[in-house]
Each structure stands twice: as structure tokens, then as C-alpha cells.
C-alpha atoms as a PDB file:
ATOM      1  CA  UNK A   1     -25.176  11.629   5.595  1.00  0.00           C
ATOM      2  CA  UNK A   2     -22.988  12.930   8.602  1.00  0.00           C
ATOM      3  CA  UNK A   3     -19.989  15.413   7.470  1.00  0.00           C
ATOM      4  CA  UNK A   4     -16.277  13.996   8.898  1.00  0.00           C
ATOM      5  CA  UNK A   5     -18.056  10.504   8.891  1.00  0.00           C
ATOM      6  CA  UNK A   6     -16.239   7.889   5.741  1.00  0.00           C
ATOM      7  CA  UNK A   7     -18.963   6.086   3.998  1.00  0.00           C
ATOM      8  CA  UNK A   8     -17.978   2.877   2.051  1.00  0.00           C
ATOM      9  CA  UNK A   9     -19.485   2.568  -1.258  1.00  0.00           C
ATOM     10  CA  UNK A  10     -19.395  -0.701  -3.606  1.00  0.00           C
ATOM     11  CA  UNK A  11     -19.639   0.243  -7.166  1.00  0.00           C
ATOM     12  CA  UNK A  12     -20.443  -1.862 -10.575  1.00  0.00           C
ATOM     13  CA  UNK A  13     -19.204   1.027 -12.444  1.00  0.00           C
ATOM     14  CA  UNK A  14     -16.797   3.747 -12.132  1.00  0.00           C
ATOM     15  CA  UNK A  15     -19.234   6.619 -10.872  1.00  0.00           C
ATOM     16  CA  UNK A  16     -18.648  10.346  -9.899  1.00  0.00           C
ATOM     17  CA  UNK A  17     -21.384  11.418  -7.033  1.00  0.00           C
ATOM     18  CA  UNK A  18     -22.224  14.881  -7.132  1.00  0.00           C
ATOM     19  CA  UNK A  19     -22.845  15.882  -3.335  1.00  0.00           C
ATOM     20  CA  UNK A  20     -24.626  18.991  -2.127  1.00  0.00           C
ATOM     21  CA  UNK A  21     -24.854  20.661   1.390  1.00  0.00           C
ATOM     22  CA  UNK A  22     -22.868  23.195   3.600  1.00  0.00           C
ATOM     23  CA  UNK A  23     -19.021  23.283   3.645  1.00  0.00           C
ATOM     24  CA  UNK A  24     -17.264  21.433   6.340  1.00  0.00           C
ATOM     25  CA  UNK A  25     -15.010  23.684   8.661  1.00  0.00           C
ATOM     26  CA  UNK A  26     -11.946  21.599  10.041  1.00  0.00           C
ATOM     27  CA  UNK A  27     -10.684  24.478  11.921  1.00  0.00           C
ATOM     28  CA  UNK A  28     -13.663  24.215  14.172  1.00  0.00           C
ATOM     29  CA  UNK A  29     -14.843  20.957  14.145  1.00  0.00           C
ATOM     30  CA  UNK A  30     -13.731  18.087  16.042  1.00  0.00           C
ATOM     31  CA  UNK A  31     -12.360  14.367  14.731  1.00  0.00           C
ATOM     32  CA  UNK A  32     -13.012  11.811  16.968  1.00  0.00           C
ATOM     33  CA  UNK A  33     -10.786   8.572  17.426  1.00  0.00           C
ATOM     34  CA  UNK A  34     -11.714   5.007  19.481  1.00  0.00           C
ATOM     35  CA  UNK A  35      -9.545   2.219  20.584  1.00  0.00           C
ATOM     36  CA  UNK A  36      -8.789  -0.035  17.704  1.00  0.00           C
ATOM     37  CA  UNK A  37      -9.444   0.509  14.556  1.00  0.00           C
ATOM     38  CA  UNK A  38     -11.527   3.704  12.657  1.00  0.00           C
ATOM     39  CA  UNK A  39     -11.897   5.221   9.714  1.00  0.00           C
ATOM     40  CA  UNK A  40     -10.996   8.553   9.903  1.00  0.00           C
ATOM     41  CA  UNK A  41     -12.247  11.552   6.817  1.00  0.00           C
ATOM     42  CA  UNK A  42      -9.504  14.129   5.510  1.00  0.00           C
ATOM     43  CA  UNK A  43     -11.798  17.198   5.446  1.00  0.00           C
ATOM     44  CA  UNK A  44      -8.833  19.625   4.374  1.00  0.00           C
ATOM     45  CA  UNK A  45      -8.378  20.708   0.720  1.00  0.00           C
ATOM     46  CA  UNK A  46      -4.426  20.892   1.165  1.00  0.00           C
ATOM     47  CA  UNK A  47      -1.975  18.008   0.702  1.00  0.00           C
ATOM     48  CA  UNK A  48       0.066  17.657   4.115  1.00  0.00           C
ATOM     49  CA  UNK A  49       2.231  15.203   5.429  1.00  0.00           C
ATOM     50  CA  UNK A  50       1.195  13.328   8.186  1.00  0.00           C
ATOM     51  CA  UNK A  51       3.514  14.769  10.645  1.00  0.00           C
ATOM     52  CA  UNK A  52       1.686  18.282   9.829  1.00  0.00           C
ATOM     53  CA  UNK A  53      -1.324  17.063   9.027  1.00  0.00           C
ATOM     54  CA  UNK A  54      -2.025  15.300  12.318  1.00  0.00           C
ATOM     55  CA  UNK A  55       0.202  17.522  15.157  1.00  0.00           C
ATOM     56  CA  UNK A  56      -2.804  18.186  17.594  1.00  0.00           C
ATOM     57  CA  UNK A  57      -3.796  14.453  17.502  1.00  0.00           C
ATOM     58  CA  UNK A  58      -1.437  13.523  19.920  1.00  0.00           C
ATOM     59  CA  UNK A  59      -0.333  10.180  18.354  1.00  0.00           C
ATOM     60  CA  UNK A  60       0.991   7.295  20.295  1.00  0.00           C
ATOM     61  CA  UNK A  61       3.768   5.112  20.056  1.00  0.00           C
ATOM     62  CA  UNK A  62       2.345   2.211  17.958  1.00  0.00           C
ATOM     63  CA  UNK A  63      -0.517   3.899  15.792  1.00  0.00           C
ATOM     64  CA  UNK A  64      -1.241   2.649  12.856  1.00  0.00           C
ATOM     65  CA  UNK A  65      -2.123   5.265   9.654  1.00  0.00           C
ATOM     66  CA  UNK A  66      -3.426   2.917   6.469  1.00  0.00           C
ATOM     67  CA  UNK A  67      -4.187   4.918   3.057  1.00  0.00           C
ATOM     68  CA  UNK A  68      -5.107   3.543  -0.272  1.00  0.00           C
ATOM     69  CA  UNK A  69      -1.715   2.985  -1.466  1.00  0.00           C
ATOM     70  CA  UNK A  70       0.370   3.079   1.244  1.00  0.00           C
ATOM     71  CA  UNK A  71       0.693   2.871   5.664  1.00  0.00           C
ATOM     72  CA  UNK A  72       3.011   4.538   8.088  1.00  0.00           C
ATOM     73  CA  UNK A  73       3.648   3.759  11.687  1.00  0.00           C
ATOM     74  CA  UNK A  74       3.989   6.615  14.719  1.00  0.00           C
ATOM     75  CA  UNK A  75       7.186   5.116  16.043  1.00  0.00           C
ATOM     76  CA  UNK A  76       9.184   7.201  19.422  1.00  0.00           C
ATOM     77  CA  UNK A  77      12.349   7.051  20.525  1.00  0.00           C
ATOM     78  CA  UNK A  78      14.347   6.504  24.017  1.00  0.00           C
ATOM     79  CA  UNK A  79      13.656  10.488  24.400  1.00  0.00           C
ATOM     80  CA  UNK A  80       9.306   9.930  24.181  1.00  0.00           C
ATOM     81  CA  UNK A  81      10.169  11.784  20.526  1.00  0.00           C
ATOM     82  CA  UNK A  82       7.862  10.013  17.752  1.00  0.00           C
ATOM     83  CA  UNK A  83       7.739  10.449  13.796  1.00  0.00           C
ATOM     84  CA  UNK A  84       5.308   8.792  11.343  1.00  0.00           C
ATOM     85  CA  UNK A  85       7.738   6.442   9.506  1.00  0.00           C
ATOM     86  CA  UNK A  86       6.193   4.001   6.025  1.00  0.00           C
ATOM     87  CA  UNK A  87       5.425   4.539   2.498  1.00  0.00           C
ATOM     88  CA  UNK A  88       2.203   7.384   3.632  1.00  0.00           C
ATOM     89  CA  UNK A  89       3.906  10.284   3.118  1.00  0.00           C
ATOM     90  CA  UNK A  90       1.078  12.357   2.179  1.00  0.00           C
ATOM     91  CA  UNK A  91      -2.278  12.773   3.349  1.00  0.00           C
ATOM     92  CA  UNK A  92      -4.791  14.184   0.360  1.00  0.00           C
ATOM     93  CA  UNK A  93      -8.325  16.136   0.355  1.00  0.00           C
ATOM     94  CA  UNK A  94     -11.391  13.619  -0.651  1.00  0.00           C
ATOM     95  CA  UNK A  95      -9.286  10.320   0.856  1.00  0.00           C
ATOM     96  CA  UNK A  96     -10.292   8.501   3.999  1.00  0.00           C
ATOM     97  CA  UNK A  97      -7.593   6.517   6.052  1.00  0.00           C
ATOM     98  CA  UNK A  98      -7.765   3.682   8.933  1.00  0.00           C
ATOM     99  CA  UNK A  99      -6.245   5.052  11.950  1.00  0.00           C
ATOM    100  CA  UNK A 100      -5.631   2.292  14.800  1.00  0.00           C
ATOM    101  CA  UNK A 101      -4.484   3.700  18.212  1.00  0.00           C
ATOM    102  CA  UNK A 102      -4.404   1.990  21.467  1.00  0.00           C
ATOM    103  CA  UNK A 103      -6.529   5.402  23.308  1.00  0.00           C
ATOM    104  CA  UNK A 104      -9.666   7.124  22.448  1.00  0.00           C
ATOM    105  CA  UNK A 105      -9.365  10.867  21.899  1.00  0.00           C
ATOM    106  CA  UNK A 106     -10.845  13.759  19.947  1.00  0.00           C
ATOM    107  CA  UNK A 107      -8.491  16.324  17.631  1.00  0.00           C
ATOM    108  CA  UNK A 108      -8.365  19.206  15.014  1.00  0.00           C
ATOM    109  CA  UNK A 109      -6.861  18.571  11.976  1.00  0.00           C
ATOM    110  CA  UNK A 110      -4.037  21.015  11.660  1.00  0.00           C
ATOM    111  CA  UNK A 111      -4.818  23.898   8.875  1.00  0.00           C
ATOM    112  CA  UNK A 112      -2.062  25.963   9.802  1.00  0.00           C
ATOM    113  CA  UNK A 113       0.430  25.016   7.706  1.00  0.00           C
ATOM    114  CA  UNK A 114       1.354  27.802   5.265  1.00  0.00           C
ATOM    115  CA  UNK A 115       4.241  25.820   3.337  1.00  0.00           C
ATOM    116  CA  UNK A 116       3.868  21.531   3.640  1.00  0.00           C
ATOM    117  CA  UNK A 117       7.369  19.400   3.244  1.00  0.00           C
ATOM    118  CA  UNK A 118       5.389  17.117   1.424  1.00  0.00           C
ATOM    119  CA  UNK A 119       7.161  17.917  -1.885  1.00  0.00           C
ATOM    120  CA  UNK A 120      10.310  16.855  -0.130  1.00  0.00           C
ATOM    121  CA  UNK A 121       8.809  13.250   0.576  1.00  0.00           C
ATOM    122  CA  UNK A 122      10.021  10.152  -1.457  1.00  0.00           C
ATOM    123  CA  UNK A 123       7.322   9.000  -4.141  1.00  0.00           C
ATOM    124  CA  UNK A 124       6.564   5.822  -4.093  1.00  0.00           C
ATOM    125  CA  UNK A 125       5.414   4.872  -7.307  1.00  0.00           C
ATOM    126  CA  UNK A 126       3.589   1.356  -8.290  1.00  0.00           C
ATOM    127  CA  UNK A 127       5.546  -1.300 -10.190  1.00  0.00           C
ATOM    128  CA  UNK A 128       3.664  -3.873 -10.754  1.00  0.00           C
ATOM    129  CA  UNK A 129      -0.282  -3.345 -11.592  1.00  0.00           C
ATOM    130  CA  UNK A 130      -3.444  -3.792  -9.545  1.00  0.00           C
ATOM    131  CA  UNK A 131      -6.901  -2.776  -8.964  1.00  0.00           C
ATOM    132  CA  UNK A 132      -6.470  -0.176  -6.424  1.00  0.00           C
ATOM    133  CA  UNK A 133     -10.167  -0.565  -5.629  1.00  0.00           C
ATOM    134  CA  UNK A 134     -11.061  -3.986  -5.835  1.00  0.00           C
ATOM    135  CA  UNK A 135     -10.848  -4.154  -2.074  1.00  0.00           C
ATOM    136  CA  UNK A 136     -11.959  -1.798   0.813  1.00  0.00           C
ATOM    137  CA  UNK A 137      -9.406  -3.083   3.507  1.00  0.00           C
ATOM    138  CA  UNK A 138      -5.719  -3.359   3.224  1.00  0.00           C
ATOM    139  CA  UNK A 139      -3.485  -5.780   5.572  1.00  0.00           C
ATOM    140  CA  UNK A 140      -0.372  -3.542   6.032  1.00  0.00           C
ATOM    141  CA  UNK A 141       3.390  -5.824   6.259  1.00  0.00           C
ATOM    142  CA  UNK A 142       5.784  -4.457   7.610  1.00  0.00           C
ATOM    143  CA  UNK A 143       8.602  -7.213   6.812  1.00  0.00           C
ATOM    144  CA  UNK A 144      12.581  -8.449   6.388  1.00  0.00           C
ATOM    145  CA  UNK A 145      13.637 -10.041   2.926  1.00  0.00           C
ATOM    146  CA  UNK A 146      16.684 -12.261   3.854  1.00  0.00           C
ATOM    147  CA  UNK A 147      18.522 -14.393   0.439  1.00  0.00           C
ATOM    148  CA  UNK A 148      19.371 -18.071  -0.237  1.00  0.00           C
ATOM    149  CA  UNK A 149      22.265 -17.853   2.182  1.00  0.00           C
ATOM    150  CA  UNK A 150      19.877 -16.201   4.737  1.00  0.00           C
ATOM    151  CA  UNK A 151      21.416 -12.858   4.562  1.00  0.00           C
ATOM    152  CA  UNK A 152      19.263  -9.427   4.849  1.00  0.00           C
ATOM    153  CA  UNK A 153      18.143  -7.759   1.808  1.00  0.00           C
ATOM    154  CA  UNK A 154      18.430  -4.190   1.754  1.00  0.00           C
ATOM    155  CA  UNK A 155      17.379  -1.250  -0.452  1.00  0.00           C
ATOM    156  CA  UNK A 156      20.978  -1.460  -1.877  1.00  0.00           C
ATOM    157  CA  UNK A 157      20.000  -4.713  -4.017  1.00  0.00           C
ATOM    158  CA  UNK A 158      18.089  -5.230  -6.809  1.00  0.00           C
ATOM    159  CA  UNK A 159      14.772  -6.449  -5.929  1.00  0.00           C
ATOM    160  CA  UNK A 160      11.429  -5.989  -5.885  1.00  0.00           C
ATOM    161  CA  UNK A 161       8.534  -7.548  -3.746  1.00  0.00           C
ATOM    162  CA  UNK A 162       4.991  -8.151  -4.444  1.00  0.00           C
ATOM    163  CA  UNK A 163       2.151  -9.285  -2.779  1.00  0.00           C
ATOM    164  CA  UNK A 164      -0.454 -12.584  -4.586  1.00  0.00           C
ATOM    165  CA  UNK A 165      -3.591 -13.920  -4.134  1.00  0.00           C
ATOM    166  CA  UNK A 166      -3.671 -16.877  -6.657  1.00  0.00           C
ATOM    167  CA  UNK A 167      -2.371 -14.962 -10.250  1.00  0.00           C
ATOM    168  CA  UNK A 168      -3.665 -11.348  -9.006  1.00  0.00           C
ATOM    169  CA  UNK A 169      -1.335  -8.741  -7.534  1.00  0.00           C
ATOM    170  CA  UNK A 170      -2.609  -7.264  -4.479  1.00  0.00           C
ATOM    171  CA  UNK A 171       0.373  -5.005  -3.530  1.00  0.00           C
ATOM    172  CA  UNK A 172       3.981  -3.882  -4.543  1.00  0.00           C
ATOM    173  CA  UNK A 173       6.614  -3.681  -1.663  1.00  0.00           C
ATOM    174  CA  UNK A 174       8.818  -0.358  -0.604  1.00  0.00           C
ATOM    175  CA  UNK A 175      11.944  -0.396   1.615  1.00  0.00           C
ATOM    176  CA  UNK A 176      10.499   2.981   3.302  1.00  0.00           C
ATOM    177  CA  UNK A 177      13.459   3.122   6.312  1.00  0.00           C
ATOM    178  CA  UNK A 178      16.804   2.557   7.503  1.00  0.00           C
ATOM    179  CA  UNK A 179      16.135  -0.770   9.087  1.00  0.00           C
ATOM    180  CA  UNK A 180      15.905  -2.645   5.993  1.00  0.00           C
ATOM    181  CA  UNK A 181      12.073  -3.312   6.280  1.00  0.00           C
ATOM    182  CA  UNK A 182      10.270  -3.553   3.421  1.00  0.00           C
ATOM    183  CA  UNK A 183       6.484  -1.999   4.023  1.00  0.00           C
ATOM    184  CA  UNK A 184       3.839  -3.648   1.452  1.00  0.00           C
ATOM    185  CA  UNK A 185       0.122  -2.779   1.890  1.00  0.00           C
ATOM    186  CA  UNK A 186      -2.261  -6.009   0.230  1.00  0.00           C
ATOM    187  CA  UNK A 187      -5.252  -5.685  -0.954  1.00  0.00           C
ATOM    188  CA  UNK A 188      -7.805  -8.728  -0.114  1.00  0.00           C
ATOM    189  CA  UNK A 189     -10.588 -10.375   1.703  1.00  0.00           C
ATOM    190  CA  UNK A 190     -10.643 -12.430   5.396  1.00  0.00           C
ATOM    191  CA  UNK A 191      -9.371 -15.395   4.993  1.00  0.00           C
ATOM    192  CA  UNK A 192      -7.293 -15.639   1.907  1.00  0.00           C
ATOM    193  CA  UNK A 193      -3.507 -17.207   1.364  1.00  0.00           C
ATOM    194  CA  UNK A 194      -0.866 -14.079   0.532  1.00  0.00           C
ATOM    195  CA  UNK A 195       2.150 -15.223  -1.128  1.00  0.00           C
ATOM    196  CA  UNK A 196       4.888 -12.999  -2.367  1.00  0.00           C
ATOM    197  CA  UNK A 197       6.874 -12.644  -5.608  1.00  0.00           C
ATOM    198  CA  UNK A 198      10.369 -11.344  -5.714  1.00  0.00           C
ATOM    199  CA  UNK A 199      11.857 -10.166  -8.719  1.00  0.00           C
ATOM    200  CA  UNK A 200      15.754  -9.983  -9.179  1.00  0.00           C
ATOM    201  CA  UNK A 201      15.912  -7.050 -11.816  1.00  0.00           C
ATOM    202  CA  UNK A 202      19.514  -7.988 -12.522  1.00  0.00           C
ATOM    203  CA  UNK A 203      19.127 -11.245 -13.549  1.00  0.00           C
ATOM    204  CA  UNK A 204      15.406 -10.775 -14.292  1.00  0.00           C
ATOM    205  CA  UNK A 205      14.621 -13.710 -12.416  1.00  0.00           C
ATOM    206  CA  UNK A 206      11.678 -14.359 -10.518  1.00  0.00           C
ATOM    207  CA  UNK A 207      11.235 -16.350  -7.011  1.00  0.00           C
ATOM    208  CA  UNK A 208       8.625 -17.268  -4.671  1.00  0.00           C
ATOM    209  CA  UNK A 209       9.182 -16.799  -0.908  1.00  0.00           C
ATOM    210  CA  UNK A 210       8.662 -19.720   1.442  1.00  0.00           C
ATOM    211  CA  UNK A 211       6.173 -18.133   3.848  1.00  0.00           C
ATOM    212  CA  UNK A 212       2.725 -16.725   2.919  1.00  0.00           C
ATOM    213  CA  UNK A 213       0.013 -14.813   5.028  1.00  0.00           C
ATOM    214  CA  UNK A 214      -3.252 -15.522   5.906  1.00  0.00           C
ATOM    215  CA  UNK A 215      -5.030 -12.112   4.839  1.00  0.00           C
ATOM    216  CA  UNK A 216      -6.348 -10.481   7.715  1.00  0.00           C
ATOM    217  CA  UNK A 217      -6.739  -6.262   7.712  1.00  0.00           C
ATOM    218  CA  UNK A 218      -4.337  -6.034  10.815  1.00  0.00           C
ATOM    219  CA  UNK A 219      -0.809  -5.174  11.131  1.00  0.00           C
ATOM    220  CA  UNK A 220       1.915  -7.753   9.848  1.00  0.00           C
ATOM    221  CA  UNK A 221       5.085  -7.066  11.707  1.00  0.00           C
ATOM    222  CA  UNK A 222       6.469  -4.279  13.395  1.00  0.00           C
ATOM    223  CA  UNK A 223       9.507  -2.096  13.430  1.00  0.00           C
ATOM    224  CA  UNK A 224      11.285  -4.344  16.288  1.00  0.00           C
ATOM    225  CA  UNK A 225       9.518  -7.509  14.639  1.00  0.00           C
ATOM    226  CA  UNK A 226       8.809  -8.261  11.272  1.00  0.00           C
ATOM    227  CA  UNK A 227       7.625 -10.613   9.245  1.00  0.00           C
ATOM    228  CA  UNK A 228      10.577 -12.824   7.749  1.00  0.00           C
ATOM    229  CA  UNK A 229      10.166 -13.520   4.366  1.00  0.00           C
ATOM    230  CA  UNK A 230      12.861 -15.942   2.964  1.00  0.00           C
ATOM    231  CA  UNK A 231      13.384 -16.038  -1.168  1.00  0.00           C
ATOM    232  CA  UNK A 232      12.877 -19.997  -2.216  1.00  0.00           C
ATOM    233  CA  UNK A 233      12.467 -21.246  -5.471  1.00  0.00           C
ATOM    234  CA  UNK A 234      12.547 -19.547  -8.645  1.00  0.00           C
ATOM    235  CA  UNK A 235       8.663 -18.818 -10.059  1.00  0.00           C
ATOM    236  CA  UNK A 236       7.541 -21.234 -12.836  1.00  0.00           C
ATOM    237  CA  UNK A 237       6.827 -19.343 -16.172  1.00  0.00           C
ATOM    238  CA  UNK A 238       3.398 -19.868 -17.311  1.00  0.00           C
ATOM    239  CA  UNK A 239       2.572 -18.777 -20.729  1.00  0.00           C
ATOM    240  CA  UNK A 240      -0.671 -17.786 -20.307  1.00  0.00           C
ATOM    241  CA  UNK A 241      -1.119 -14.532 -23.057  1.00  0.00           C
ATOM    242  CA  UNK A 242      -2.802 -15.845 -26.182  1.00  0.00           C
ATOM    243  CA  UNK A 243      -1.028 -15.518 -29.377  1.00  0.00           C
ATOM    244  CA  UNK A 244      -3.724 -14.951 -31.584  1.00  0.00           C
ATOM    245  CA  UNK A 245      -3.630 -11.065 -33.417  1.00  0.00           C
ATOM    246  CA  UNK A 246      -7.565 -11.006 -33.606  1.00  0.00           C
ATOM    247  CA  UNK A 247      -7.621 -11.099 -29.680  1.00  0.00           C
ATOM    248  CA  UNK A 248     -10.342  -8.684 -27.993  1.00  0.00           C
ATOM    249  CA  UNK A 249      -8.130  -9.550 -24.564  1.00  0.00           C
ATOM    250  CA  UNK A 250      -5.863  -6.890 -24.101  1.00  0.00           C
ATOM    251  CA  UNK A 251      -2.353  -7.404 -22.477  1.00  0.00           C
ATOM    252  CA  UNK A 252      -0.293  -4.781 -20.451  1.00  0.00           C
ATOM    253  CA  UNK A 253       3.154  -4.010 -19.064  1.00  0.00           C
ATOM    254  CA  UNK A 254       3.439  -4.206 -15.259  1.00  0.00           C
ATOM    255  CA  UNK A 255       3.523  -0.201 -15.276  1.00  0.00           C
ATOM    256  CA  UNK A 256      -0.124  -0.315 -16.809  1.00  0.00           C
ATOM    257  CA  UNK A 257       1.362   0.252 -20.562  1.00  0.00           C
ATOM    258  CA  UNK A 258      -1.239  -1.926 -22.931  1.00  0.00           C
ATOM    259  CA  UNK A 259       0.620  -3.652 -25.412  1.00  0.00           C
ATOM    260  CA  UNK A 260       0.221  -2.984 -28.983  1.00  0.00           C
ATOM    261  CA  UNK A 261       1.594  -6.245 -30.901  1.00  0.00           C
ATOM    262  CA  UNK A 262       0.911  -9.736 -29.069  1.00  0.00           C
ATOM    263  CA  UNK A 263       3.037 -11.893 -31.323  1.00  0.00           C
ATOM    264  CA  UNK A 264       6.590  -9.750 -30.620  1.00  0.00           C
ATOM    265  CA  UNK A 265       6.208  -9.348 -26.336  1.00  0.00           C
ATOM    266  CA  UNK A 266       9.589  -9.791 -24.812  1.00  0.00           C
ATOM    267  CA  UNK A 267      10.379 -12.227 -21.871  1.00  0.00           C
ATOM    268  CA  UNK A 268       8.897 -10.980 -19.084  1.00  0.00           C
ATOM    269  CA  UNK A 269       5.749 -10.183 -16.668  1.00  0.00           C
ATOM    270  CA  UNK A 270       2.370  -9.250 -18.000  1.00  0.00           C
ATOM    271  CA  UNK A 271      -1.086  -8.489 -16.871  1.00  0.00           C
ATOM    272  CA  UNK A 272      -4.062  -9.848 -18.961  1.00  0.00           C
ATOM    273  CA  UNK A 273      -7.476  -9.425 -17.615  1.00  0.00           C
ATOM    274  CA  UNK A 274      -6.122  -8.981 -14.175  1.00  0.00           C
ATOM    275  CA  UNK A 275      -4.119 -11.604 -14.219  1.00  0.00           C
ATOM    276  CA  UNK A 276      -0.295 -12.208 -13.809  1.00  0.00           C
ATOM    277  CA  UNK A 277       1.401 -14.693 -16.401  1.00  0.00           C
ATOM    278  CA  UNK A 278       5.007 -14.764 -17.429  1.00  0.00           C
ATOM    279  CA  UNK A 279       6.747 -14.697 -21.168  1.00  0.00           C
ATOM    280  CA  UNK A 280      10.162 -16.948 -20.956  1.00  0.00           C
END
């Protein structure tokens, strides 16, 4: 095993590796980036943002910076100025990210930051449960919510998107700038159909969009074109949480909260063995 290298690892069971060998030094040691797509290590043990933590890579308008939970975007302006703008707001030691750029180059991660911003960033905290690490890829979205009278959603309303494969969430939605965009990073496999839930927390109402994506782990959308995603029908409720006390099959909130009594769950959204279904 290579240091600064990302190794993928598929595990049956949650498992903690204990690793030996000689420290890593970032200050000396070189990352190295390709065209398209890499995997890039985090070999610092402080928590930057990306702004600080990347400022002798020399991003490019258009880069692309995927974590586990969230993305961000290098985006410049008319003066050649650029900021990373999504819901990564923090890099973290021990995480590896996917880092598409358009040219090949070699950097230092910057360790010369004596006091990060990064407690300054907006958290942006899961809503509706999934398995993190079910997946190793993530198809980042960077998309437009418009209403039944074809109006643009904005951070102002009341809603929440999420991301579907069949019952199972693969992603919760964040309006992460002043555009109105909505950035949502799903979870999957090649070749799947994404469709999206939106929930109106006012009315507590839930509705399908009419557009779904073909999962692919590429950009969706971009900051001058996103993905439209138009709210259609409301969602069917499917009763699918068994009313039976002596049930081994435990149910839980959306926030990851298990449920203690079956019989008396409000109406609402719940997630039993990974799976979405819907008290009305």
C-alpha cells in the first residue's frame, strides 16, 4: 500500500483496520491530479475548508470536489476570481474525495492555516435516512425545483428534496447558494432510474417530480444549467410498517430515531429495513 493513494474497500461488516508504517508528511509531499476524474487522499489531521484546504492546487473554473455527504463546484467570476460553492464545506482527516478537473497538475495540500473558517460554514445536516456507505460513487445534481404553476422554488419555501431508487433513499437535497439551486449528492450504481420526493413540510404533503435520472457518477447540472425538476403528483401512501408488537423489524424516524411503540406511529415517513413507506 502506497501513502496519498485512496484504496476502496467492500466490507460485510463494519470493520476498523489497524494500519502500521511511517507518518505521511503533506508539507513535503506532492498530490497529483489527471484529467477527469480521481480520487484524491486528505493526508492532513486538521479540518479545513476547501478554499484553505486546497489554495496551492490552482483550481479551475468547472472542477468538481465530491465527498461522502456532500459536492462543491470551483465556480469564477467575470474578474478570473473563483470560490468553491455546494454543500462541501469541510474537508476532514481519514476522508478521500473525487476531484474532476479539466488539466493535469501536481499540488501541496495547504498546512498553513493557523485558524480555519470552517466553524463559520453552514451545516448541512441529513433529513431523511440512508446508508451512507452502501455505495462507493455518488452522482452529484446540481438542480432547479419549479411548482405546479411552474414557478422557482427557493430556500424561502417549505420543502425538502430527496433522491429514490425504488423505496430506498439515496440522498437528501440542500439549497447551498443564491441561485436557487438545490445541490443533492445520490448514492447508486450505473444504470439505475433516480426519482425524487418532495416533501411540503407545511402541509406535510408529499409529491413525486415528473423527471427522473438515469444514475451515472457524473455531474447533473451546472450553475448556468441545471437540471429542472418539476413537482407532479402527490406520492401514494403505502402502509408498509407491520402492526404486530412482537415484531423483530425495527422502524425509525427519518432523522434515524428507532421507534419504540409500532401500534401509536403518527402519519408520516418511516424507514423499516431500509426501506421508505408512509403512515396516512
Amino acid at each position: 500500500m502506497q501513502p496519498a493513494t485512496v484504496y476502496l474497500i467492500h466490507n460485510n461488516a463494519q470493520y476498523e483496520p489497524q494500519l502500521t508504517g511511517y507518518a505521511f508528511n503533506p508539507r513535503t509531499s506532492t498530490l497529483s491530479l489527471s484529467e477527469g476524474w480521481n480520487w484524491m487522499p486528505y493526508p492532513v489531521s486538521q479540518v479545513l475548508m476547501p478554499a484553505e484546504a486546497l489554495a496551492y492546487a490552482q483550481p479551475q473554473n468547472g472542477d468538481v470536489l465530491v465527498g461522502e455527504d456532500g459536492f462543491a463546484i470551483y465556480v469564477t467570476d467575470w474578474s478570473g476570481e473563483g470560490s468553491w460553492q455546494g454543500t462541501l464545506v469541510k474537508m476532514e482527516p481519514g476522508r478521500a474525495y473525487r476531484y474532476k478537473t479539466t488539466t493535469g497538475r501536481t499540488f501541496i495540500v495547504n498546512t498553513n492555516v493557523t485558524e480555519s473558517q470552517v466553524g463559520n460554514q453552514p451545516s448541512y445536516t441529513m433529513f431523511r435516512w440512508y446508508d451512507r456507505h452502501a455505495f462507493a460513487t455518488r452522482m452529484p445534481i446540481i438542480a432547479t425545483l419549479y411548482d405546479e404553476y411552474g414557478s422557482t422554488v427557493s430556500n424561502d419555501y417549505d420543502y425538502e428534496l430527496s433522491a429514490f431508487v425504488g423505496d430506498n433513499c439515496r440522498g437528501n437535497g440542500f439549497w447551498a447558494d443564491q441561485n436557487n439551486h438545490i445541490y443533492i449528492n445520490v448514492l447508486g450504481e450505473e444504470g439505475e432510474t433516480v426519482h425524487f420526493l418532495v416533501h411540503n413540510k407545511t402541509t406535510d404533503k408529499y409529491y413525486t417530480t415528473q423527471e427522473s435520472i438515469t444514475y451515472t457518477a457524473e455531474l447533473q447540472g451546472t450553475d448556468n444549467s441545471p437540471v429542472q425538476l418539476h413537482i407532479g403528483e402527490e406520492a401514494n401512501g403505502v402502509n408498509g410498517i407491520t402492526d404486530d408488537s412482537q415484531s423483530s423489524t425495527s422502524v425509525y424516524s427519518l432523522e434515524g430515531v428507532k421507534m419504540e411503540q409500532q401500534r401509536k406511529l403518527r402519519k408520516g415517513v418511516y424507514v423499516q429495513q431500509g426501506h421508505k413507506v408512509v403512515i396516512k
